[in-house]
Protein backbone atom coordinates (compact mmCIF):
# COMPACT_ATOMS: atom_id res chain seq x y z
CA UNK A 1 0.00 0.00 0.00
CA UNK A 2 1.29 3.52 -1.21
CA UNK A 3 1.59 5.62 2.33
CA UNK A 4 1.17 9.30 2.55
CA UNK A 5 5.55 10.18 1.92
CA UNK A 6 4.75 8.24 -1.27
CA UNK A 7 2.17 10.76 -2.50
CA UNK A 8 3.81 13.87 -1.48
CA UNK A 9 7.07 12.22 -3.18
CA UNK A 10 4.61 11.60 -6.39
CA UNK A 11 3.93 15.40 -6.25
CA UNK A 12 7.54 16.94 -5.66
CA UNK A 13 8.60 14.57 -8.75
CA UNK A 14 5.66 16.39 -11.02
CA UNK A 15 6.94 19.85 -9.96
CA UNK A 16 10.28 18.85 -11.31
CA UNK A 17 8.74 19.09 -14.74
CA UNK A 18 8.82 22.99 -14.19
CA UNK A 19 4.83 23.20 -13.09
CA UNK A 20 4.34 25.25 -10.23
CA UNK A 21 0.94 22.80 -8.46
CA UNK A 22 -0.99 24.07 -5.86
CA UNK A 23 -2.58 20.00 -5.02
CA UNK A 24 -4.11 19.23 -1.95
CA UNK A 25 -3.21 16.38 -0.61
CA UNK A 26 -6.40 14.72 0.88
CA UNK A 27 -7.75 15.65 -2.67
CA UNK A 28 -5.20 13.70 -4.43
CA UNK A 29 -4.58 11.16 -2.45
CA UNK A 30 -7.00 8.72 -0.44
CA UNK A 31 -7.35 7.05 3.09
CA UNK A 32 -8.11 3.61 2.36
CA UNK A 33 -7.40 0.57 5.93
CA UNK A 34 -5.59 3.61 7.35
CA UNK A 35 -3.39 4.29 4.77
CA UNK A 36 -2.90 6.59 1.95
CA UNK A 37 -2.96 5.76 -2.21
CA UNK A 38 -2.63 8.21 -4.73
CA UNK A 39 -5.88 9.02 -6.81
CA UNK A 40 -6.05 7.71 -10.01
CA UNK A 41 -5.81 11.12 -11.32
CA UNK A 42 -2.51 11.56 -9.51
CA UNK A 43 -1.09 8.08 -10.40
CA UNK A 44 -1.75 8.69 -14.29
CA UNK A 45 -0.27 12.35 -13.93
CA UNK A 46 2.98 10.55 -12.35
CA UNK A 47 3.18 7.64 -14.82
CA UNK A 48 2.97 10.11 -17.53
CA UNK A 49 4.24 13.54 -16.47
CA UNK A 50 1.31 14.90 -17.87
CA UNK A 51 0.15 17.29 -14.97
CA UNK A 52 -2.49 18.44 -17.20
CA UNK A 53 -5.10 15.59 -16.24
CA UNK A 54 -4.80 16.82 -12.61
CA UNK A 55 -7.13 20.31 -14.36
CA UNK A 56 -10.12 17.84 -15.15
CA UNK A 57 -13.07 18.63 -13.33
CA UNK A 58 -16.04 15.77 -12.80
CA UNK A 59 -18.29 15.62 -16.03
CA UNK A 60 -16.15 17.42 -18.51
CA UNK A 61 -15.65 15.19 -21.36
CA UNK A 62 -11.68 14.14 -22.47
CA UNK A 63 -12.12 10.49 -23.91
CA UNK A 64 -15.18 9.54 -26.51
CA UNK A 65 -16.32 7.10 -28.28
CA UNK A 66 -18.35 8.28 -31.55
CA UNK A 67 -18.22 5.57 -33.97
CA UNK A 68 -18.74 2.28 -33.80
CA UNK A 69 -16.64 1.35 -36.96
CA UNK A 70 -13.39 2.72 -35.60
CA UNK A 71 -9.80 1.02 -34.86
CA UNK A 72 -9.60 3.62 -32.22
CA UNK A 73 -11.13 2.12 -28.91
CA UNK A 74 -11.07 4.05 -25.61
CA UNK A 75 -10.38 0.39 -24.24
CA UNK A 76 -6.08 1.70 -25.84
CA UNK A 77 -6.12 4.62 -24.19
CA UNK A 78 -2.94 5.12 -22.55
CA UNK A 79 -5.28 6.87 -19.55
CA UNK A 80 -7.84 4.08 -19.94
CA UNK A 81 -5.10 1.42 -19.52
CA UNK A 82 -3.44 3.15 -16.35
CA UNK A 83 -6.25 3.06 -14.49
CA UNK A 84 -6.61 -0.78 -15.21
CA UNK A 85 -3.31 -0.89 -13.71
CA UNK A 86 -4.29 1.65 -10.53
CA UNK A 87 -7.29 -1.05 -9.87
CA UNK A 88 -4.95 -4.44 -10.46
CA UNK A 89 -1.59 -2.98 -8.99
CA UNK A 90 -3.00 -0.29 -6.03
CA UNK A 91 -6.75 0.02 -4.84
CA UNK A 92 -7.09 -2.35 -2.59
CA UNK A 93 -11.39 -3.13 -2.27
CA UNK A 94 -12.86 -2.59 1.59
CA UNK A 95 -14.39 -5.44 3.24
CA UNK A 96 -17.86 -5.34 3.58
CA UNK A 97 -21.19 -6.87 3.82
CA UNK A 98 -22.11 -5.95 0.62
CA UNK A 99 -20.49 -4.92 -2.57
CA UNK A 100 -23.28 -3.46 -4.91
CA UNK A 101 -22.29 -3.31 -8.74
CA UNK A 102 -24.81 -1.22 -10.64
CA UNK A 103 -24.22 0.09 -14.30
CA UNK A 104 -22.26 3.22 -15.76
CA UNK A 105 -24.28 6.11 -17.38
CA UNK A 106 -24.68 8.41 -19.17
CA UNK A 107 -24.67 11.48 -16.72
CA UNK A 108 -21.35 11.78 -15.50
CA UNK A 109 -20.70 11.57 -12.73
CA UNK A 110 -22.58 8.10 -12.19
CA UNK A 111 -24.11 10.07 -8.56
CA UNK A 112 -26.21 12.40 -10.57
CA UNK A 113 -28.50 10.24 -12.24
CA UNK A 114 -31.66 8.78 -10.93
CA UNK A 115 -31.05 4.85 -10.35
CA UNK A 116 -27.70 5.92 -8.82
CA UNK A 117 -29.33 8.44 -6.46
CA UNK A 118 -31.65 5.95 -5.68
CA UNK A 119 -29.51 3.22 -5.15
CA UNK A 120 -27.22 5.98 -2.67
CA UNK A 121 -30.70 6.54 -0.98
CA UNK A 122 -30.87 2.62 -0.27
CA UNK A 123 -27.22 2.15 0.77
CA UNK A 124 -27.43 4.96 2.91
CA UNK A 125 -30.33 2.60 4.85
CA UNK A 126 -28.21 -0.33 5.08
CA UNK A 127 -25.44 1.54 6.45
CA UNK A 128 -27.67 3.28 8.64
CA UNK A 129 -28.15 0.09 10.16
CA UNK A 130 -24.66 -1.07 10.80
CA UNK A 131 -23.76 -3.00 7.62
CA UNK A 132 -20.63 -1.85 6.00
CA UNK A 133 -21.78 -1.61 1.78
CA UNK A 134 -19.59 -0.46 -0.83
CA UNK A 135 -20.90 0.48 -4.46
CA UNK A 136 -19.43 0.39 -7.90
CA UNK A 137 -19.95 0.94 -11.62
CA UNK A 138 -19.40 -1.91 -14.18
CA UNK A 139 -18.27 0.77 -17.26
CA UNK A 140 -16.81 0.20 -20.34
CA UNK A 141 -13.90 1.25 -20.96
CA UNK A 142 -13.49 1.35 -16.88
CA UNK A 143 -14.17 -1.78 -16.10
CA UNK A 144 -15.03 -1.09 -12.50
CA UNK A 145 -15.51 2.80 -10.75
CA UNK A 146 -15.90 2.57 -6.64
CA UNK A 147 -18.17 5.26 -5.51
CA UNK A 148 -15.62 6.74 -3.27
CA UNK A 149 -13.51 7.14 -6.93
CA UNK A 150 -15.67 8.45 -9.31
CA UNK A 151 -15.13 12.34 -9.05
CA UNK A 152 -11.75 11.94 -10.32
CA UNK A 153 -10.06 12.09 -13.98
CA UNK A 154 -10.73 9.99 -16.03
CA UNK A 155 -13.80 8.01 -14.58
CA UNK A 156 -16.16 11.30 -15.04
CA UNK A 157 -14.24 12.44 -18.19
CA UNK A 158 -15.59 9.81 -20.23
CA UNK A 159 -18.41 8.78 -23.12
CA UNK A 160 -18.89 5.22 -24.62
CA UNK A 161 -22.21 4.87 -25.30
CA UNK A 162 -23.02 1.12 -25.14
CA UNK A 163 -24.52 1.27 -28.73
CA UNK A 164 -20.93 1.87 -29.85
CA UNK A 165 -19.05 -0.92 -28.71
CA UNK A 166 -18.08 -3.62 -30.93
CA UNK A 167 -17.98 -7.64 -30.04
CA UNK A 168 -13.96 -7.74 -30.24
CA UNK A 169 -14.46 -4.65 -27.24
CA UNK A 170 -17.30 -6.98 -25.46
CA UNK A 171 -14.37 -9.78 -25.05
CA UNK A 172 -11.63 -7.30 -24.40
CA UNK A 173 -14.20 -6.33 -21.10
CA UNK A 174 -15.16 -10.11 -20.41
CA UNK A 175 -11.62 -10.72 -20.28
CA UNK A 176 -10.21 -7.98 -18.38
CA UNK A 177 -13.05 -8.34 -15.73
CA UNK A 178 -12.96 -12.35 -15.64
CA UNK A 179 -9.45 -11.22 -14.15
CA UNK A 180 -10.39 -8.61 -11.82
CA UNK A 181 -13.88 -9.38 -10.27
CA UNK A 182 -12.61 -11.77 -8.56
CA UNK A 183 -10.24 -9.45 -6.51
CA UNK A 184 -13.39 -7.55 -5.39
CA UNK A 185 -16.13 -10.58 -5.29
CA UNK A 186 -14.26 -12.05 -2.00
CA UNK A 187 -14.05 -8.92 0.23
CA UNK A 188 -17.76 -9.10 0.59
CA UNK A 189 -20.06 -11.63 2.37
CA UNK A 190 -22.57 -10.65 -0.54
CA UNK A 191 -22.55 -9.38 -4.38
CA UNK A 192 -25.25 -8.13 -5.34
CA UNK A 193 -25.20 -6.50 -9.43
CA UNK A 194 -28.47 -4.97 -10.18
CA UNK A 195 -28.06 -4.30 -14.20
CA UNK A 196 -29.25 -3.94 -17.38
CA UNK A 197 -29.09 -6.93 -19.95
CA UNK A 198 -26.31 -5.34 -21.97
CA UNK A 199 -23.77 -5.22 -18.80
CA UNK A 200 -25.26 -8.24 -17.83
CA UNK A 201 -24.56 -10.66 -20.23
CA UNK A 202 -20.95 -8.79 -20.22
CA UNK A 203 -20.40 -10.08 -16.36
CA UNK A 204 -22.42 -13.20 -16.54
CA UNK A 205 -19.61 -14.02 -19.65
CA UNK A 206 -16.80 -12.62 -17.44
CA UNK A 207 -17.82 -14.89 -14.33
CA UNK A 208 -18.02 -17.66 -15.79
CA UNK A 209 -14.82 -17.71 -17.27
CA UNK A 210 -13.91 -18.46 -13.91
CA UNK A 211 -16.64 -21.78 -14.20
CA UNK A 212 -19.39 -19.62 -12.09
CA UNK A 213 -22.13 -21.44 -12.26
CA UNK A 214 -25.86 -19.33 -12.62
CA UNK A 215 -28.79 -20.45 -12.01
CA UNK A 216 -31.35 -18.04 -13.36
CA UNK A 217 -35.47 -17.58 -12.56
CA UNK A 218 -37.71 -14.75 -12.61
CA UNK A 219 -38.97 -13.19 -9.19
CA UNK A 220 -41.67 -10.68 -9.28
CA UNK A 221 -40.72 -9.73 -13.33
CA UNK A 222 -37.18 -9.40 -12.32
CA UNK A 223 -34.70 -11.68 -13.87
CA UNK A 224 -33.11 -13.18 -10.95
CA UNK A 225 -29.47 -15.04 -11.24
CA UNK A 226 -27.45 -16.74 -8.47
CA UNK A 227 -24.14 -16.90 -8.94
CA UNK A 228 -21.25 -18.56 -6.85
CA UNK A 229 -19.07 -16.30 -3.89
CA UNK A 230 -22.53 -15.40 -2.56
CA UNK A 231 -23.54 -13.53 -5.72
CA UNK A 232 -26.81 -12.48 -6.91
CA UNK A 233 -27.38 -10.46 -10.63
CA UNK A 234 -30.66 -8.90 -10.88
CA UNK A 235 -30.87 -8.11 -14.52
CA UNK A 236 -33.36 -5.41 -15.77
CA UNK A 237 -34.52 -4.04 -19.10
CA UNK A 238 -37.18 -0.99 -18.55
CA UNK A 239 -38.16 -1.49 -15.09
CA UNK A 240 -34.78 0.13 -13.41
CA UNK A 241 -36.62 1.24 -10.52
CA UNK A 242 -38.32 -1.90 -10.03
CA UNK A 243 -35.37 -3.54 -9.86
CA UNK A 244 -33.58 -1.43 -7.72
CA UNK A 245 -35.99 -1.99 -4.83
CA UNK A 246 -36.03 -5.76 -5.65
CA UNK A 247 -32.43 -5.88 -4.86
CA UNK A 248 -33.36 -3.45 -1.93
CA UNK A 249 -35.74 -5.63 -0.25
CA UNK A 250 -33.61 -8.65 -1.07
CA UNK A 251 -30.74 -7.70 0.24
CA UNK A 252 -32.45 -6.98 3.67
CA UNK A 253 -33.83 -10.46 3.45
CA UNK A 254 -29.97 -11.25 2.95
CA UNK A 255 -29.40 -9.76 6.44
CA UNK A 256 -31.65 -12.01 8.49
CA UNK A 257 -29.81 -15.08 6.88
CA UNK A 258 -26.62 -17.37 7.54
CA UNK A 259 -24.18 -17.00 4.05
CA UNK A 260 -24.78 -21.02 3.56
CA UNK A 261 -28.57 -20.47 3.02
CA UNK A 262 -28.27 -17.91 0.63
């Protein structure tokens, strides 16, 4: 884990390039198991020198998609591919009760759109009553945003609508996250991904990669799969909000159970 001299060392070294930075260091770098990592913002200005990224602010657009045809793919950019790196190499996940995977959107960032606010509103219960939950995005070209991440360049600096992607993308995102979910699957007692079909059938390909096996039935219109590592996908097509409170109610069911009757 990258302690707090590390970051202020990752800062003096950008000044060297002749930039005179004014960065706060609690904005730049974050407190995660008492110690400190760099943001991804600041690890991509450090592996690149490009103190330019660090001038981003949350929703303004730097990497996009806009054709489908294309041999350009925001899945090579050099930014893109350093924050694969940040998540593999340097956040380490909390451990928790639940981890709740919901999709990317549109609105950047991810907090100001509906299902995400309601989702937030939900957490915010379950956390009101004791149980430690942690929420992330499944995004292409991301992969996977925590909450606690998502302000910073380039994971609200972003647009890739999902119209846009093209199969040989699709695997390039099965296989990167059939490596990492994993890493994040086993720091919480349950998984619960509440999406729609397209990131769906993109994690349902990634998991079982790793022989997951799914067993899949319909509760209450909802597509309901349960997955091994005490996972559960809800996957959803118009009725978002439906959904959402499905995985609300059933992860409060969740609560009142031991892990081997789930």
């Amino acid at each position: 884990m990258i302690k707090e001299e590390t970051c202020t060392s990752i800062i003096e070294q950008l000044q060297l390039h002749g930039r005179n930075l004014q960065i706060n260091l609690k904005t730049h770098c974050i407190e995660v198991e008492k110690s400190l990592i760099p943001s991804p913002t600041l690890y991509i200005a450090y592996k690149t020198g490009n103190v330019n990224v660090l001038s981003y602010h949350p929703g303004q657009i730097v990497i996009k998609k806009e054709k489908k045809n294309t041999t350009v793919s925001p899945f090579n950019h050099e930014h893109v591919k350093l924050y694969h790196e940040y998540l593999s190499k340097i956040w380490t996940p909390p451990t928790v009760t639940f981890n709740v995977f919901m999709p990317c959107t549109q609105k950047k960032p991810y907090r100001t759109s509906v299902t995400h606010r309601m989702m937030l509103h939900y957490i915010r219960m379950l956390q009101g009553k004791g149980l430690k939950t942690m929420m992330y995005s499944i995004s292409e070209p991301m992969l996977l945003v925590p909450y606690t991440l998502e302000l910073f360049y380039p994971l609200s600096n972003y647009e890739f609508p999902p119209k846009l992607m093209t199969e040989r993308e699709k695997e390039i995102m099965k296989k990167l996250l059939a490596k990492l979910l994993p890493k994040f699957l086993k720091k919480a007692q349950y998984n619960v991904f509440v999406l729609p079909k397209h990131h769906a059938q993109i994690v349902l390909d990634a998991l079982a990669k790793g022989s997951t096996v799914t067993e899949a039935k319909t509760e209450m219109g909802v597509s309901v799969h349960k997955l091994q590592n005490n996972a559960i996908l809800f996957e959803y097509g118009r009725l978002a909000f439906k959904t959402i409170s499905t995985a609300y109610r059933t992860m409060l069911k969740l609560t009142e159970r031991l892990p081997k009757e789930f």
